[in-house]
Every structure is written in structure tokens, then in C-alpha cells.
Protein backbone atom coordinates (compact mmCIF):
# COMPACT_ATOMS: atom_id res chain seq x y z
CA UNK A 1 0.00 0.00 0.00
CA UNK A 2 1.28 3.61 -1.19
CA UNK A 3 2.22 6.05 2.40
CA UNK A 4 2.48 9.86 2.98
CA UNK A 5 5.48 11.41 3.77
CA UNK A 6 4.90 10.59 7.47
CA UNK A 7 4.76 6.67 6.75
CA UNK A 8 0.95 6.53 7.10
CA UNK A 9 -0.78 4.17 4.69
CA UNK A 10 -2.98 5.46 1.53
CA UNK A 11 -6.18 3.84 0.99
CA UNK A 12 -5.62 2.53 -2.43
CA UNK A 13 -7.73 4.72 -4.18
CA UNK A 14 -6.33 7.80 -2.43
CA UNK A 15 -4.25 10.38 -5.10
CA UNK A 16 -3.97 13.05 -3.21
CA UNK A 17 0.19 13.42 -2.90
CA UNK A 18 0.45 13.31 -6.78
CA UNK A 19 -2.57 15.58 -7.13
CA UNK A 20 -1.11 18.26 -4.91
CA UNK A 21 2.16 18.16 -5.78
CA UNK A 22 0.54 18.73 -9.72
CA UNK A 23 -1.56 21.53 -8.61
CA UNK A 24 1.86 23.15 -6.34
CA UNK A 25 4.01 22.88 -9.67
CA UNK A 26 1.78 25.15 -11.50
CA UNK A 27 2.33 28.58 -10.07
CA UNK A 28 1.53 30.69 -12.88
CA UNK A 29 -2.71 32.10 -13.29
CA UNK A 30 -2.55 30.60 -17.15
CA UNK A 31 -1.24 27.57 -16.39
CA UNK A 32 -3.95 26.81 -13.19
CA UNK A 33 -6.77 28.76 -15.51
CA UNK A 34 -5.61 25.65 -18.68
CA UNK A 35 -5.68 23.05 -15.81
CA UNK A 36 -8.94 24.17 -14.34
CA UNK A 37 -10.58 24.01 -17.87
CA UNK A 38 -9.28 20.37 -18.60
CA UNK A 39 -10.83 19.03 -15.22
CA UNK A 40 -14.11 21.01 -16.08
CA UNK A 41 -14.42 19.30 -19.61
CA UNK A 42 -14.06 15.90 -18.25
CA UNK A 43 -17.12 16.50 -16.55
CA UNK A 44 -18.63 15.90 -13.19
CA UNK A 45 -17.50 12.85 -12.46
CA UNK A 46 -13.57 13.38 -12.15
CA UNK A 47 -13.71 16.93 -10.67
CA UNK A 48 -15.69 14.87 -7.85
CA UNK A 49 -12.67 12.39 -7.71
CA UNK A 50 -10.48 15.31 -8.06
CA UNK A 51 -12.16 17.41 -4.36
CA UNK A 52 -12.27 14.35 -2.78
CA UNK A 53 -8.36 13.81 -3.26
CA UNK A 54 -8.14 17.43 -2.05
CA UNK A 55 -10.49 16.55 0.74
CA UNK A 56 -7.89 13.50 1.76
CA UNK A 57 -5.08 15.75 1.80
CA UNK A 58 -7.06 18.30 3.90
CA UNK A 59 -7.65 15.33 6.20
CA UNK A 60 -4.42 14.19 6.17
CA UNK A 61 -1.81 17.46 6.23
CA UNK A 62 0.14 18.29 9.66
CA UNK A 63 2.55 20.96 10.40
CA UNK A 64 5.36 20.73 7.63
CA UNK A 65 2.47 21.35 5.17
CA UNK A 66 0.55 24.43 6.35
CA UNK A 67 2.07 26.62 4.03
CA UNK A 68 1.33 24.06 1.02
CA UNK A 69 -2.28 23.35 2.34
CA UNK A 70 -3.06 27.10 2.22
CA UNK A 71 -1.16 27.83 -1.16
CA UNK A 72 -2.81 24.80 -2.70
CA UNK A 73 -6.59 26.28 -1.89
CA UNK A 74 -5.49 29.49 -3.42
CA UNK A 75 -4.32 28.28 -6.42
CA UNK A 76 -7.34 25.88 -6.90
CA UNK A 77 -9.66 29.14 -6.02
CA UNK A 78 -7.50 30.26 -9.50
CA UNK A 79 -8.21 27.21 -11.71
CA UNK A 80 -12.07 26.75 -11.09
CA UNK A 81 -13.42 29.94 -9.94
CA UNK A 82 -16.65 28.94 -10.12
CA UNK A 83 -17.05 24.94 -8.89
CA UNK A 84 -21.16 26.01 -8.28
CA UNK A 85 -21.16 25.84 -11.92
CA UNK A 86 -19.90 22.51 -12.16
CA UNK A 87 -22.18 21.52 -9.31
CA UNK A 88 -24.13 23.61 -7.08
CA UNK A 89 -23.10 21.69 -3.92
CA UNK A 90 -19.37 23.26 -4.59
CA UNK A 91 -20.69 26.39 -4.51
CA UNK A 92 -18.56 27.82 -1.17
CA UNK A 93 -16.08 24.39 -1.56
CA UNK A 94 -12.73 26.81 -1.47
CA UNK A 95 -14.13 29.17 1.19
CA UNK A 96 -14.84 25.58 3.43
CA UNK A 97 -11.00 24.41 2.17
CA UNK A 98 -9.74 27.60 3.41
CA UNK A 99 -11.63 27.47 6.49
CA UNK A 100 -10.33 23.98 7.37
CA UNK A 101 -6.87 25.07 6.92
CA UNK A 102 -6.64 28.05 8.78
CA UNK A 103 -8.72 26.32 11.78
CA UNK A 104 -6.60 22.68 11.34
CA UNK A 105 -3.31 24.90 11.36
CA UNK A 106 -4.53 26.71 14.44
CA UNK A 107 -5.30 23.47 16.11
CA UNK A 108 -1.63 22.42 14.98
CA UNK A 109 0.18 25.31 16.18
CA UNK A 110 -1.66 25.48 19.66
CA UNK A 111 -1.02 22.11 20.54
CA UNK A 112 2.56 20.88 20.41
CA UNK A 113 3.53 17.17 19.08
CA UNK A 114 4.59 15.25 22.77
CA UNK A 115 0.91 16.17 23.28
CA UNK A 116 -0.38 14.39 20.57
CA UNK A 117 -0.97 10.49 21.43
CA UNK A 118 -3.91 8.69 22.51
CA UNK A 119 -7.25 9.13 21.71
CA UNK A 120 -9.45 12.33 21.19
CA UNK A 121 -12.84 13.75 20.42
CA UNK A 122 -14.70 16.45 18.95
CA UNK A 123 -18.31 17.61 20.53
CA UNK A 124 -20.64 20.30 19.04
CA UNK A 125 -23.05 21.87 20.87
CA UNK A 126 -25.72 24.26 20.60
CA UNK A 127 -27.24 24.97 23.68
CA UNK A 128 -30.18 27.28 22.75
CA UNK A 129 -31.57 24.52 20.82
CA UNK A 130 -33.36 21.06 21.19
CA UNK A 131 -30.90 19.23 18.92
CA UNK A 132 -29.09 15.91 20.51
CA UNK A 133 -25.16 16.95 21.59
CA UNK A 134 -22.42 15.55 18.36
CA UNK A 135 -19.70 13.99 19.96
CA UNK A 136 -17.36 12.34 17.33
CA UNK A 137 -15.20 10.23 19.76
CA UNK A 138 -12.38 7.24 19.51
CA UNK A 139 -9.95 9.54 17.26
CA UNK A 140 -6.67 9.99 16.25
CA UNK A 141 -5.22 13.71 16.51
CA UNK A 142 -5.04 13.81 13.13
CA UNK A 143 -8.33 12.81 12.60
CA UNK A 144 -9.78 15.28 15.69
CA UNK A 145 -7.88 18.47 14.24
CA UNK A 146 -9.42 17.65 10.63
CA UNK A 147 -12.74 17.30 12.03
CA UNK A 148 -12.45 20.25 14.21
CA UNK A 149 -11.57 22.35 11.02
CA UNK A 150 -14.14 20.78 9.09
CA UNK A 151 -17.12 21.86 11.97
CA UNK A 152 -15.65 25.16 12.97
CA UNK A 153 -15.78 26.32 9.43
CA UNK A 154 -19.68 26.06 9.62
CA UNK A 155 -19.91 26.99 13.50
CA UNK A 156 -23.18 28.84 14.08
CA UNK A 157 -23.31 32.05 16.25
CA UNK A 158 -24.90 30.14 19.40
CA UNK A 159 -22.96 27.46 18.65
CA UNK A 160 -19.54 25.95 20.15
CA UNK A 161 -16.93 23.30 19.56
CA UNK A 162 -14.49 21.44 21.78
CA UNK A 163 -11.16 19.46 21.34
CA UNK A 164 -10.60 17.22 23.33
CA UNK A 165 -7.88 15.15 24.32
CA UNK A 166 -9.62 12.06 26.19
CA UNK A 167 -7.34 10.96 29.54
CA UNK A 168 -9.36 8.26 30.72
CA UNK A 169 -12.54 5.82 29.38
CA UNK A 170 -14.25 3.61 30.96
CA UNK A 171 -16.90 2.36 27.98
CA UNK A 172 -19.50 -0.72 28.16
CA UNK A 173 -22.15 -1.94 25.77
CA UNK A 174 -25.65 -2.95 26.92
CA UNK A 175 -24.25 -6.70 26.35
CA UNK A 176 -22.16 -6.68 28.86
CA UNK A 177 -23.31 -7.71 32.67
């Protein structure tokens, strides 16, 4: 199985380190505005595949790749300026992108890398409302800073979000006596 730089294993289907490093190499507006118009033409379908790679390397990017993460968004932002027209639900997809790295990068900068290990969760609230509590628990740090990016991007006024690292859990199941 293919790895990121780090030595984590890719998901077979996962091309988001040649994607990226594609999309960094072009760093002038013609050549991102020529690849933006050959994605478009091959229709829905593989600009789909194409933000979900993007997507993976949102989820997966840690320190050493802030500046790339936030250079990458920018330069996409210059090769489809419009993705709503491609598909409506991409309308705000490189104001989200650029929300998730500027929160994920906070989240990386604020907590330092011996503090890192063990498990963690995210939890969404809204407590001027009826709707249940989201806790998203049983995570990596990696995973917990992408998802806290991901959430925080859409936070609502009366809404809040919480890191957290998880010290100690005691968990059961209704199975067990």
C-alpha cells in the first residue's frame, strides 16, 4: 500500500500526494486557468474524484504542510473559480478548504507534538436549541484536528466546539453484565 510522507498508509484509491504536488508545480494564473478548464471538460465525475483527493489531503496534512495546504486552496480558487457551476453543492467548496486550513493549522500550532498520542474527540453543541449533543469520539489527533476544522468552518453564532484530548474511558455496551 502507497504512504504519505509521514509513513501513514494510503487507501488505495487515495491520489492526493500526486494531485497536490501537480496543482503546487503550477504557479503561474494561465497555467492553473488551462488546468482548471481540462478538469471542467471531463465533466462531473472526475472533478468529484479530483475534491475528494483534495479533501484527503485536507484530512491528512500536519505541520510541515501548512504553508502548502493554504497555497494549494489558493491556487485551486485560480483554476475553477466557479465549482457552483460545475455543481451547485461546490458552490462555497474553497471558502470551506480555506476554512479547514486556517482552523486545522490553528489546532496544529496550539497544541505541540509530545501532546499528541492517545485518543481524542470532537463535541458540538448548541445549547439554545433542542438538537441531541455531536460527539465524534475514539480519534486519532489527526483525525480530531481535521474534524475540528471541518465543523468550525460552519460553527453557528450560538454554537460551540471542543477538542478534546480524552485521559481516561471507561466504555461498556448494553451486552455486557
Amino acid at each position: 500500500m502507497a504512504k504519505t510522507r509521514l509513513g501513514e498508509e494510503l487507501h488505495p484509491h487515495h491520489r492526493y500526494p500526486e494531485v497536490v504536488e501537480a496543482v503546487l508545480e503550477l504557479d503561474r494564473e494561465e497555467q492553473l486557468m488551462a488546468f482548471g478548464r481540462q478538469l471542467a471538460a471531463q465533466g462531473f465525475t472526475a472533478v468529484r474524484r479530483f475534491l475528494d483527493d483534495i479533501r484527503g489531503y485536507m484530512r491528512s496534512f500536519m505541520d510541515e504542510e501548512i504553508a502548502n495546504a493554504q497555497t494549494l486552496v489558493e491556487r485551486l480558487a485560480v483554476a475553477i473559480p466557479e465549482p457552483g457551476s460545475i455543481s451547485p453543492s461546490w458552490q462555497d467548496i474553497w471558502t470551506e478548504y480555506k476554512g479547514i486550513v486556517r482552523f486545522k493549522s490553528s489546532v496544529l500550532e496550539r497544541i505541540p507534538d509530545e501532546r499528541r498520542d492517545g485518543e481524542w474527540q470532537v463535541l458540538l453543541d448548541n445549547p439554545y436549541s433542542n438538537q441531541n449533543i455531536a460527539v465524534y469520539p475514539g480519534l486519532t489527533f489527526r483525525e480530531a484536528a481535521y474534524m475540528y476544522a471541518y465543523f468550525r468552518t460552519g460553527l453557528e453564532q450560538n454554537e460551540f466546539i471542543r477538542l478534546q484530548k480524552v485521559e481516561t474511558v471507561i466504555m461498556n455496551t448494553g451486552a455486557d453484565d
